[in-house]
N, C-alpha and C. Protein backbone atom coordinates (compact mmCIF):
# COMPACT_ATOMS: atom_id res chain seq x y z
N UNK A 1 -268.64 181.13 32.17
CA UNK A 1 -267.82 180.27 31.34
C UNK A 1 -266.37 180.74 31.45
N UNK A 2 -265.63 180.12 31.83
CA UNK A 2 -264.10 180.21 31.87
C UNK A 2 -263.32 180.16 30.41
N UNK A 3 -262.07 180.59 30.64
CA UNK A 3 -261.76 180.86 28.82
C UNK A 3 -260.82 179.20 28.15
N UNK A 4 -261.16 177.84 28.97
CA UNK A 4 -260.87 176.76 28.63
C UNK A 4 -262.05 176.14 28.48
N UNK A 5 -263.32 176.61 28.66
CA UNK A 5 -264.54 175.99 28.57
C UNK A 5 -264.92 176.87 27.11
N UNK A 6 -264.45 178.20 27.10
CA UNK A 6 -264.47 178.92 25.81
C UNK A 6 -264.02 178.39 24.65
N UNK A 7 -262.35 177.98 24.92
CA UNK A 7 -261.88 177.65 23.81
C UNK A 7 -262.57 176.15 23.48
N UNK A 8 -262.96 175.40 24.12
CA UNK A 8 -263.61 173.92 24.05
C UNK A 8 -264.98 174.03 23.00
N UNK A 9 -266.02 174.97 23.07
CA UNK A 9 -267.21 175.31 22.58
C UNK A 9 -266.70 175.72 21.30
N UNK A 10 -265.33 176.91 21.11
CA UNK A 10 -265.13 177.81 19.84
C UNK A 10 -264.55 176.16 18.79
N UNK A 11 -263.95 175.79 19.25
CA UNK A 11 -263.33 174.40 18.68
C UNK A 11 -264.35 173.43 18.34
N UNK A 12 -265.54 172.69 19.41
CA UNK A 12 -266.80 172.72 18.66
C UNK A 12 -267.60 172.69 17.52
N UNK A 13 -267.42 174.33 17.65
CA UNK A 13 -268.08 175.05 17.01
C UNK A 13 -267.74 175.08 14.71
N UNK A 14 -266.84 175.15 15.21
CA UNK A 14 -265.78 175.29 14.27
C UNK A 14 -265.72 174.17 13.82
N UNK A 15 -265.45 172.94 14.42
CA UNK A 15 -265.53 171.10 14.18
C UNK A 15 -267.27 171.44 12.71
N UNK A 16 -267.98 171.28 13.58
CA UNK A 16 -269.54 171.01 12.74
C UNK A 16 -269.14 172.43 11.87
N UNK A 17 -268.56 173.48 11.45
CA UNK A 17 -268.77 174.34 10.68
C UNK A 17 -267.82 174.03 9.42
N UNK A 18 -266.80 173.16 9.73
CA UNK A 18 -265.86 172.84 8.64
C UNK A 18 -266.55 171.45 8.19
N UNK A 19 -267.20 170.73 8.95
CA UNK A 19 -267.51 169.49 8.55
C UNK A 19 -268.79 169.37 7.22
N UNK A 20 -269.53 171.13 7.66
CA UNK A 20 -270.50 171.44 6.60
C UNK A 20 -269.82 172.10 5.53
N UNK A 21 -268.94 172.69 5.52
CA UNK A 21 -268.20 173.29 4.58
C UNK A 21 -266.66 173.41 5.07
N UNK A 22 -265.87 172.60 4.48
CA UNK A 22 -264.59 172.75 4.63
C UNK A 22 -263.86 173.79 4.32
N UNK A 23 -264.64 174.93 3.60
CA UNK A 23 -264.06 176.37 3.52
C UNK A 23 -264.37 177.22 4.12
N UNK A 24 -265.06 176.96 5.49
CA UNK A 24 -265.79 177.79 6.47
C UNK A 24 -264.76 178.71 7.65
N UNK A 25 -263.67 177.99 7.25
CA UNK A 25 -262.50 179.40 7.35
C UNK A 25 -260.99 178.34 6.68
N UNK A 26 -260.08 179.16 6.42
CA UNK A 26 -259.16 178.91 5.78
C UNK A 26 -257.82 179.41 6.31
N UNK A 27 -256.87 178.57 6.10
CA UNK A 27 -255.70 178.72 6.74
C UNK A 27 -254.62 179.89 6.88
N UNK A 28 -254.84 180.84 5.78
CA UNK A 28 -254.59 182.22 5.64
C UNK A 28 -255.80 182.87 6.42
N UNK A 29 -257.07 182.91 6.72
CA UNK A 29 -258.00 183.40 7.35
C UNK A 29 -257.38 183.41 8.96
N UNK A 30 -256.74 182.09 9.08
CA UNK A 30 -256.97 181.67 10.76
C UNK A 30 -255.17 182.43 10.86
N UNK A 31 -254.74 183.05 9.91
CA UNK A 31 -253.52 183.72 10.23
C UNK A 31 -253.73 184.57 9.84
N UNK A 32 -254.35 185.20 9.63
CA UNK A 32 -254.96 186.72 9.52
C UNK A 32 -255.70 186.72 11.19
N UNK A 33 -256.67 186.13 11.31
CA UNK A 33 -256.96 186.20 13.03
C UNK A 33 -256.13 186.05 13.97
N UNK A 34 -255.01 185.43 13.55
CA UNK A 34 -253.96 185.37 14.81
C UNK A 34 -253.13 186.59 14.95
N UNK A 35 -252.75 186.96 13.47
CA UNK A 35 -252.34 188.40 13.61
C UNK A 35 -253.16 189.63 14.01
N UNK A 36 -254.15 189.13 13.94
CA UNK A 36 -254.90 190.42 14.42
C UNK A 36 -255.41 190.41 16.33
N UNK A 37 -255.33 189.18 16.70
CA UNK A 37 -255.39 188.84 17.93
C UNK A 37 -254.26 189.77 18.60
N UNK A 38 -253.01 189.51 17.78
CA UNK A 38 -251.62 190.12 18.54
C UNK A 38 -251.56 191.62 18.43
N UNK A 39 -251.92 192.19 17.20
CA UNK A 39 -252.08 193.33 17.45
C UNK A 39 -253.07 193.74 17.92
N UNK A 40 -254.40 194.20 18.30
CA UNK A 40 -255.20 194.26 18.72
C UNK A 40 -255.27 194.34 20.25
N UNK A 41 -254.37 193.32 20.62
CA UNK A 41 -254.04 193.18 22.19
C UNK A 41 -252.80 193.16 22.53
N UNK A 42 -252.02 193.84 21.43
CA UNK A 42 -250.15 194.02 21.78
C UNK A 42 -249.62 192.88 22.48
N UNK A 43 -249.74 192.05 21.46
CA UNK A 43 -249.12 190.81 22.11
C UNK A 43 -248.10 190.63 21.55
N UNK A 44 -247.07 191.16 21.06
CA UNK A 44 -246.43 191.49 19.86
C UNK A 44 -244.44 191.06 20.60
N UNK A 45 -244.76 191.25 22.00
CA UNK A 45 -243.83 190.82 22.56
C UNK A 45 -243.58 189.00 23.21
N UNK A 46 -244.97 188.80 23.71
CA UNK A 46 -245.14 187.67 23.64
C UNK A 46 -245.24 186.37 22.03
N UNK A 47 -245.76 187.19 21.18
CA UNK A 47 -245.47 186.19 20.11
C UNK A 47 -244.72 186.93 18.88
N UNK A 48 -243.30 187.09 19.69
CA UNK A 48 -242.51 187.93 18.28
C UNK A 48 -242.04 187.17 17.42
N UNK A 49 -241.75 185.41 17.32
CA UNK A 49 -241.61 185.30 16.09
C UNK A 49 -242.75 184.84 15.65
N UNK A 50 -243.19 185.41 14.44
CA UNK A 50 -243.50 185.75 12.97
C UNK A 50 -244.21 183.90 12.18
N UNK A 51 -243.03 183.62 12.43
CA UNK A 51 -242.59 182.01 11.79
C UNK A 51 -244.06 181.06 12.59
N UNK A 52 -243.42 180.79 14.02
CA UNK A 52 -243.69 180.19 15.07
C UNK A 52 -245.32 180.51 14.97
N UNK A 53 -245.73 181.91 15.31
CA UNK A 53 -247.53 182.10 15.12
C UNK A 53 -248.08 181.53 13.67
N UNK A 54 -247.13 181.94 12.90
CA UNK A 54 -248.00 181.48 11.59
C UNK A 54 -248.52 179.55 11.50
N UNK A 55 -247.61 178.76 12.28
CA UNK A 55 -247.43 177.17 12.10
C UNK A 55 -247.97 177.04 12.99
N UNK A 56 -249.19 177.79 14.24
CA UNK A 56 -249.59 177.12 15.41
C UNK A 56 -251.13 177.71 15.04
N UNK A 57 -252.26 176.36 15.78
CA UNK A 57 -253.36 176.71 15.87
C UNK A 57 -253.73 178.15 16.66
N UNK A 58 -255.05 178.96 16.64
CA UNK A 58 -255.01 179.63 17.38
C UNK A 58 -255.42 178.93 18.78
N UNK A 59 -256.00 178.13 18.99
CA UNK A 59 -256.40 177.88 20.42
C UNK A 59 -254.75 177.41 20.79
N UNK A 60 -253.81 176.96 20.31
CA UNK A 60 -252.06 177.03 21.14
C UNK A 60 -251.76 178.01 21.42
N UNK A 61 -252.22 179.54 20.98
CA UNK A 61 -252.08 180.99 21.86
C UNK A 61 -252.21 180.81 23.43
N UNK A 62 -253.37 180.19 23.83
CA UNK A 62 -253.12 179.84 25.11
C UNK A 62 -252.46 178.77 25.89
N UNK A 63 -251.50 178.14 25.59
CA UNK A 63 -250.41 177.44 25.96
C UNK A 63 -249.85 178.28 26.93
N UNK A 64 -250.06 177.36 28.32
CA UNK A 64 -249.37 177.92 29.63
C UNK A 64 -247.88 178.48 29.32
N UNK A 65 -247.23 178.08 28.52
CA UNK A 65 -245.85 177.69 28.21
C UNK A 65 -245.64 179.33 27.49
N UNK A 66 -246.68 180.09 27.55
CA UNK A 66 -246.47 181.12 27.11
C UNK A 66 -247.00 182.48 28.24
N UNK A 67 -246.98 181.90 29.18
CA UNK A 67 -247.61 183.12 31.08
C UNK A 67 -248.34 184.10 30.16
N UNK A 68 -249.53 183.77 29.69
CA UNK A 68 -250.49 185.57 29.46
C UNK A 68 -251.19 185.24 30.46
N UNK A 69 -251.63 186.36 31.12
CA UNK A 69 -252.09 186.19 32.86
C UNK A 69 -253.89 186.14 31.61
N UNK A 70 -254.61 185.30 32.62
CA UNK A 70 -255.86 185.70 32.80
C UNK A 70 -256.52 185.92 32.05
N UNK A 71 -256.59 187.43 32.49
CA UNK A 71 -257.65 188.67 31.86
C UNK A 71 -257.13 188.33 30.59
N UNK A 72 -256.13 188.93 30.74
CA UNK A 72 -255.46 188.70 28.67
C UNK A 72 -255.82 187.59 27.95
N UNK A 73 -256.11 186.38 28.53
CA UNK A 73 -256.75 185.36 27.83
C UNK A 73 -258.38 185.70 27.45
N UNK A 74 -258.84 186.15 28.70
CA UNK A 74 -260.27 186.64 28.00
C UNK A 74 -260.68 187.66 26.91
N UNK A 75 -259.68 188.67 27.02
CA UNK A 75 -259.62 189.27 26.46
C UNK A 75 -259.17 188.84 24.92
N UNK A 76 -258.42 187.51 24.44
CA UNK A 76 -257.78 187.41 23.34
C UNK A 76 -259.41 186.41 23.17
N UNK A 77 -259.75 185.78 23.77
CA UNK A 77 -261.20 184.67 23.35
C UNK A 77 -262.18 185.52 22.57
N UNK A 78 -262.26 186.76 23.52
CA UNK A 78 -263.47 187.52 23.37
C UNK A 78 -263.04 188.04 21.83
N UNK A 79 -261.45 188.20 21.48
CA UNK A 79 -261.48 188.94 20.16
C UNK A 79 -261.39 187.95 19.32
N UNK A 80 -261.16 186.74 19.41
CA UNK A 80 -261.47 185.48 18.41
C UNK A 80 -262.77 185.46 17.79
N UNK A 81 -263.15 185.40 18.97
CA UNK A 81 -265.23 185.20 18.48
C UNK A 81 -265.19 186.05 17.78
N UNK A 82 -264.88 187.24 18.26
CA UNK A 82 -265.68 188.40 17.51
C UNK A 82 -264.60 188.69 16.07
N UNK A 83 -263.27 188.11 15.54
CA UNK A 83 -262.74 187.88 14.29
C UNK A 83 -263.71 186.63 13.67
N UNK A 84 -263.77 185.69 14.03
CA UNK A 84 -264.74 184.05 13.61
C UNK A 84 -265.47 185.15 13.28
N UNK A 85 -266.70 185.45 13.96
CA UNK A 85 -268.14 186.21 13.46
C UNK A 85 -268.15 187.07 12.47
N UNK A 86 -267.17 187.52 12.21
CA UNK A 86 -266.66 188.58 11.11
C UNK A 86 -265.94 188.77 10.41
N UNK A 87 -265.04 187.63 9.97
CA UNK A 87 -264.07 187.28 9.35
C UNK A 87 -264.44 186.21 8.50
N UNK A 88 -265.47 185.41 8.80
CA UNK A 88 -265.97 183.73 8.36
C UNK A 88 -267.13 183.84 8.12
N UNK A 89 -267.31 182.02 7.70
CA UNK A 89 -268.58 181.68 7.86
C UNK A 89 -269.16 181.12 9.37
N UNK A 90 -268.18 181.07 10.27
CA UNK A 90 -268.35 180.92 11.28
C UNK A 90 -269.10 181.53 12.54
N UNK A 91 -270.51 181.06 13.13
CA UNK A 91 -270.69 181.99 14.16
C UNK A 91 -270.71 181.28 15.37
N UNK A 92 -269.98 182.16 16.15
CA UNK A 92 -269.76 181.86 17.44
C UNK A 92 -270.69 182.23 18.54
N UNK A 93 -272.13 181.89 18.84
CA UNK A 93 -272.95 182.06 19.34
C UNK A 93 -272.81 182.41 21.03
N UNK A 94 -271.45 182.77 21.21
CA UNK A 94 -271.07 183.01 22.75
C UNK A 94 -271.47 184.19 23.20
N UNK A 95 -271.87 184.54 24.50
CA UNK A 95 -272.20 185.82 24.87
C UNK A 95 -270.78 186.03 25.12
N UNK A 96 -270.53 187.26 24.99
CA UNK A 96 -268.58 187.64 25.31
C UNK A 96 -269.25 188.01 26.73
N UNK A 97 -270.11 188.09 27.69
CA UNK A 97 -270.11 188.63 29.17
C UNK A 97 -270.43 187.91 29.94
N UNK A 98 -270.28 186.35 29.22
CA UNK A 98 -270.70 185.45 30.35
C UNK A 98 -268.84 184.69 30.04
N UNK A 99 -268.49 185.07 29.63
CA UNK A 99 -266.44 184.63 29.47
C UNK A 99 -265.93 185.26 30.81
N UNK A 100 -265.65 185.04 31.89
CA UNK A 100 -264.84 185.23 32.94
C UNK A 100 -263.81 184.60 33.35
């Protein structure tokens, strides 16, 4: 699974989990995961303003318009799921070793 076939499933996923409960994560939650995405993976240069991360979905982290090569994208998917799974009511039933 590639990390645009990733973000497609986590979005999904998330669709039927808010539709059963609309508090199945919350908008301070999903900016608490974004901040923790950036630190976690020192992204801290790529998304230094503050403002800008707080007003964007997390799946707009991967916006070409922002060059994180690759790996770093898998690497930021793989720590989504695993914030969703542990942060929420959300589970993200993805194997993180089939994300390449």
């Amino acid at each position: 699974m590639n990390v645009s076939d990733a973000i497609k499933n986590i979005g999904e996923i998330t669709e039927k989990a808010l539709e059963a409960n609309e508090n199945a994560i919350t908008w301070d939650t999903e900016i608490n995961i974004k901040k923790s995405i950036v630190n976690d993976l020192d992204l801290s240069t790529i998304f230094s303003n503050k403002e800008q991360l707080s007003n964007m979905y997390i799946y707009e982290m991967f916006n070409e318009k922002f060059n994180i090569p690759y790996d770093k994208q898998i690497e930021m998917v793989k720590t989504w799921i695993n914030h969703l799974n542990s942060m929420t009511e959300i589970k993200v039933n993805i194997d993180l070793e089939d994300i390449k």
